[in-house]
Protein backbone atom coordinates (compact mmCIF):
# COMPACT_ATOMS: atom_id res chain seq x y z
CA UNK A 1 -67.91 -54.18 25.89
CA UNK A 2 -67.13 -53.87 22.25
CA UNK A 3 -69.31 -55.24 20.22
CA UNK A 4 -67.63 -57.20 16.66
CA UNK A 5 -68.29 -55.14 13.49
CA UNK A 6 -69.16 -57.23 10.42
CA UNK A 7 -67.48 -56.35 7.25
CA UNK A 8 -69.50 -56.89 4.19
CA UNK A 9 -70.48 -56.26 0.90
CA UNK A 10 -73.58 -54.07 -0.31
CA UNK A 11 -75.27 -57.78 -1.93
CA UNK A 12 -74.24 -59.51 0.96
CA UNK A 13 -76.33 -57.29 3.67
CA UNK A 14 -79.03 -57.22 1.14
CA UNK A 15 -78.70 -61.01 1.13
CA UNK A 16 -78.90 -61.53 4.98
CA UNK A 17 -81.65 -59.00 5.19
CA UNK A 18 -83.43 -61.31 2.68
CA UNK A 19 -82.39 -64.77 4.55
CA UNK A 20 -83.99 -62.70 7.70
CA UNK A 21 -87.28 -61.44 6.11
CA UNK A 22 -87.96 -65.35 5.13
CA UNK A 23 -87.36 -66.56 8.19
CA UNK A 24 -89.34 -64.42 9.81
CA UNK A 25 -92.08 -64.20 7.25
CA UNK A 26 -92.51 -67.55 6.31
CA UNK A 27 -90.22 -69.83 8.56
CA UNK A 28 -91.79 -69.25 11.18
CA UNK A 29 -95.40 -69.81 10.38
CA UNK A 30 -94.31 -73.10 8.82
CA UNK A 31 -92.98 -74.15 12.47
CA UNK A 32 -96.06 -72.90 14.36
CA UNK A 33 -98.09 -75.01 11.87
CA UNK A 34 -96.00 -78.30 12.37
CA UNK A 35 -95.80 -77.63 16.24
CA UNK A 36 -99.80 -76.98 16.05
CA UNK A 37 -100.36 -80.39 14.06
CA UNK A 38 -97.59 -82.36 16.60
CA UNK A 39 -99.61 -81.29 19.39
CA UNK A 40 -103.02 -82.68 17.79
CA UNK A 41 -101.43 -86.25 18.35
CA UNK A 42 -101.77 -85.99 22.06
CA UNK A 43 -98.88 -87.55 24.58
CA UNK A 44 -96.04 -84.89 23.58
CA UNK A 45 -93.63 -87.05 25.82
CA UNK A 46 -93.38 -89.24 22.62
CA UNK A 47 -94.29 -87.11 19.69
CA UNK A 48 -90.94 -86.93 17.88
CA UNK A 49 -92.96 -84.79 15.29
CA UNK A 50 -93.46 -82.37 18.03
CA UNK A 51 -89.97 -82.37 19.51
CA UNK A 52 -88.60 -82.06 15.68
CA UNK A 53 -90.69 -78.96 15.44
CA UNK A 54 -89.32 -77.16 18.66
CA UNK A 55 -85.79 -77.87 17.89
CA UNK A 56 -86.28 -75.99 14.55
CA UNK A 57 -88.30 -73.31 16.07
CA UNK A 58 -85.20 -72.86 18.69
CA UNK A 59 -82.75 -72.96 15.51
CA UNK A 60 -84.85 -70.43 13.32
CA UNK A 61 -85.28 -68.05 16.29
CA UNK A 62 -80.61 -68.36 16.83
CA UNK A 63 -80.82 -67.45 13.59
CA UNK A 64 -82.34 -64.70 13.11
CA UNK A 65 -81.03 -63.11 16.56
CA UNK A 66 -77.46 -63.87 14.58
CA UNK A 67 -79.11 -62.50 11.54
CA UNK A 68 -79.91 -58.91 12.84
CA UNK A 69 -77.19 -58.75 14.89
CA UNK A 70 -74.76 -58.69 12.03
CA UNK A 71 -77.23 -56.65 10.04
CA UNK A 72 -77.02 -54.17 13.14
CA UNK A 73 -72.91 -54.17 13.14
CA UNK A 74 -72.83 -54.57 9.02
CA UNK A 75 -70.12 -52.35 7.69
CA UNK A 76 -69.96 -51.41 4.41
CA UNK A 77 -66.90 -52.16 2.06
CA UNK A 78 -65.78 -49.10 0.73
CA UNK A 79 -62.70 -49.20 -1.37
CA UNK A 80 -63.25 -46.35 -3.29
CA UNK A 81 -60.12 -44.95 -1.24
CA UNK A 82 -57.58 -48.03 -2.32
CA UNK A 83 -55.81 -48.29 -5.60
CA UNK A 84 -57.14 -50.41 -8.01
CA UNK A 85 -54.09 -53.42 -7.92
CA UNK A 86 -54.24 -53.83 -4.05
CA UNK A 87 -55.88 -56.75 -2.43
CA UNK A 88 -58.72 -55.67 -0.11
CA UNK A 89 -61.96 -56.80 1.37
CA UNK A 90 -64.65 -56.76 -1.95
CA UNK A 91 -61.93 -57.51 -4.35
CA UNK A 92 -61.91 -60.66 -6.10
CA UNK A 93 -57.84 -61.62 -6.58
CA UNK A 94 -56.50 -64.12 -9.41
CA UNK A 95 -53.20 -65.56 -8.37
CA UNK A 96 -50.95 -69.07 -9.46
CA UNK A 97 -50.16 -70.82 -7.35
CA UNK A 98 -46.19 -71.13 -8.25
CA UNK A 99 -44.30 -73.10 -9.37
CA UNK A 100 -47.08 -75.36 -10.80
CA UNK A 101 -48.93 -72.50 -12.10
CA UNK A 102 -51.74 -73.58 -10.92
CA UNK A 103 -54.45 -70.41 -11.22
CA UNK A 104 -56.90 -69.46 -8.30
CA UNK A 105 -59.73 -67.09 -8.46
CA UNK A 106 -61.30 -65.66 -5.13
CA UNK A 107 -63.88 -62.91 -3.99
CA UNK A 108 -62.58 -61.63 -0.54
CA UNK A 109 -65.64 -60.48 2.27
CA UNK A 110 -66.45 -60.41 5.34
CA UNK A 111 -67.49 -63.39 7.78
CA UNK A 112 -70.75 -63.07 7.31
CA UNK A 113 -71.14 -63.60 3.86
CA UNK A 114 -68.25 -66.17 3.21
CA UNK A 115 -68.85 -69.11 1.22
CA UNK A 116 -65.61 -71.03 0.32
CA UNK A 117 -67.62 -73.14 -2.22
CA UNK A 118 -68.73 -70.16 -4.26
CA UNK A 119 -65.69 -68.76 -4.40
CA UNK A 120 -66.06 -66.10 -1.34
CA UNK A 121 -63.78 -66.10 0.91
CA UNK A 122 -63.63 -64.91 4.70
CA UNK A 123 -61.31 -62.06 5.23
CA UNK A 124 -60.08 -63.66 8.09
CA UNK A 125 -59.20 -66.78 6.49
CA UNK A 126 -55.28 -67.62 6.29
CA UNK A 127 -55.64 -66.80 2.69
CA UNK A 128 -56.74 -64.05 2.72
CA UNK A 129 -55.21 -62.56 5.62
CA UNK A 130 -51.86 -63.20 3.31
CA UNK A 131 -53.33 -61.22 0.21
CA UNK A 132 -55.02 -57.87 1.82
CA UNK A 133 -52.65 -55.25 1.22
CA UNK A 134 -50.72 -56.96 -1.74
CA UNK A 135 -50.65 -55.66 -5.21
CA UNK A 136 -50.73 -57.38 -8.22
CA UNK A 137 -46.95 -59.28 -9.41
CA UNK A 138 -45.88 -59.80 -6.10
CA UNK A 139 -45.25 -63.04 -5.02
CA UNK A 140 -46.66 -64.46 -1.36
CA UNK A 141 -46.42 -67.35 0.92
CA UNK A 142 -49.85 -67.88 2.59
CA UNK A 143 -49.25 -70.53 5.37
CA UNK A 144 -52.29 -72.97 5.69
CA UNK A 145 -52.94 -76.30 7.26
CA UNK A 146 -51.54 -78.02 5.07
CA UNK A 147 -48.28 -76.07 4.58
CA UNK A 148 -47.03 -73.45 2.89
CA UNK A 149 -47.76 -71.92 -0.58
CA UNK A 150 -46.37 -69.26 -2.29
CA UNK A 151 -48.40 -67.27 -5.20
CA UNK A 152 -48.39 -64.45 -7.61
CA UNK A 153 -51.28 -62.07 -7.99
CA UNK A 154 -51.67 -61.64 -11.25
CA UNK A 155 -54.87 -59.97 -11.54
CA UNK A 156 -57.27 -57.80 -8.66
CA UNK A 157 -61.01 -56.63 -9.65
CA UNK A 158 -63.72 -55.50 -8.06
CA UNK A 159 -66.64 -58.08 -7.34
């Protein structure tokens, strides 16, 4: 079986590495205190404090097993290789949105380090999957939920 590589910046492993070390630095000791106070109450059939604790324990402890498996699989961006006006994964891509004008600005990673609300797109995402490979001044349509839109790159950068 073929295991999924995760694309991904050099700040976003270091990120995820750091996510990891505090979970399993201080996360965890902070759960085997609460569980270790929960079980002072007694009946643990009705200590929600307790049962609270363990289902946080069994989320930290996905977590991290997510966590160093895409640390494992990271792959580093390198785009040393692709011309400086193409869209590719650790660019960050202006476009307007036509014929409004409308302007756009997005950073384009990997899964594991998307965050649509700063800005960081997955490059898997609809949008993105329309822009890798473009240059800058041509025009797109990127289908998405809610329909199509066509843009013009105007401007590609490195993050």
């Amino acid at each position: 079986m073929i295991e999924k590589v995760y694309p991904m910046t050099v700040e976003g492993k270091q990120k995820l590495e750091e996510e990891l070390e505090n979970l399993k630095i201080n996360k965890r000791k902070e759960i085997v205190e609460r569980i270790k106070i929960a079980r002072s109450y007694g009946d643990l059939s009705e200590n929600s404090e307790y049962e609270s604790a363990k289902d946080e324990q069994a989320f930290v402890e996905g977590r991290i097993s997510t966590l160093e498996k895409m640390i494992r699989l990271a792959e580093i961006i390198d785009d040393k290789d692709i011309e400086a006006d193409v869209v590719s994964l650790g660019r960050k891509v202006t476009f307007t949105e036509l014929p409004d004008q409308e302007e756009e600005e997005y950073s384009i990673v990997g899964s594991a380090e998307a965050d649509p609300l700063q800005g960081k797109i997955s490059n898997d995402s609809p949008i993105a999957k329309a822009l890798l490979g473009k240059r800058v001044g041509d025009q797109v349509t990127i289908s998405t939920p809610g329909g199509d839109m066509i843009v013009k790159i105007i401007k590609v950068a490195k993050i």
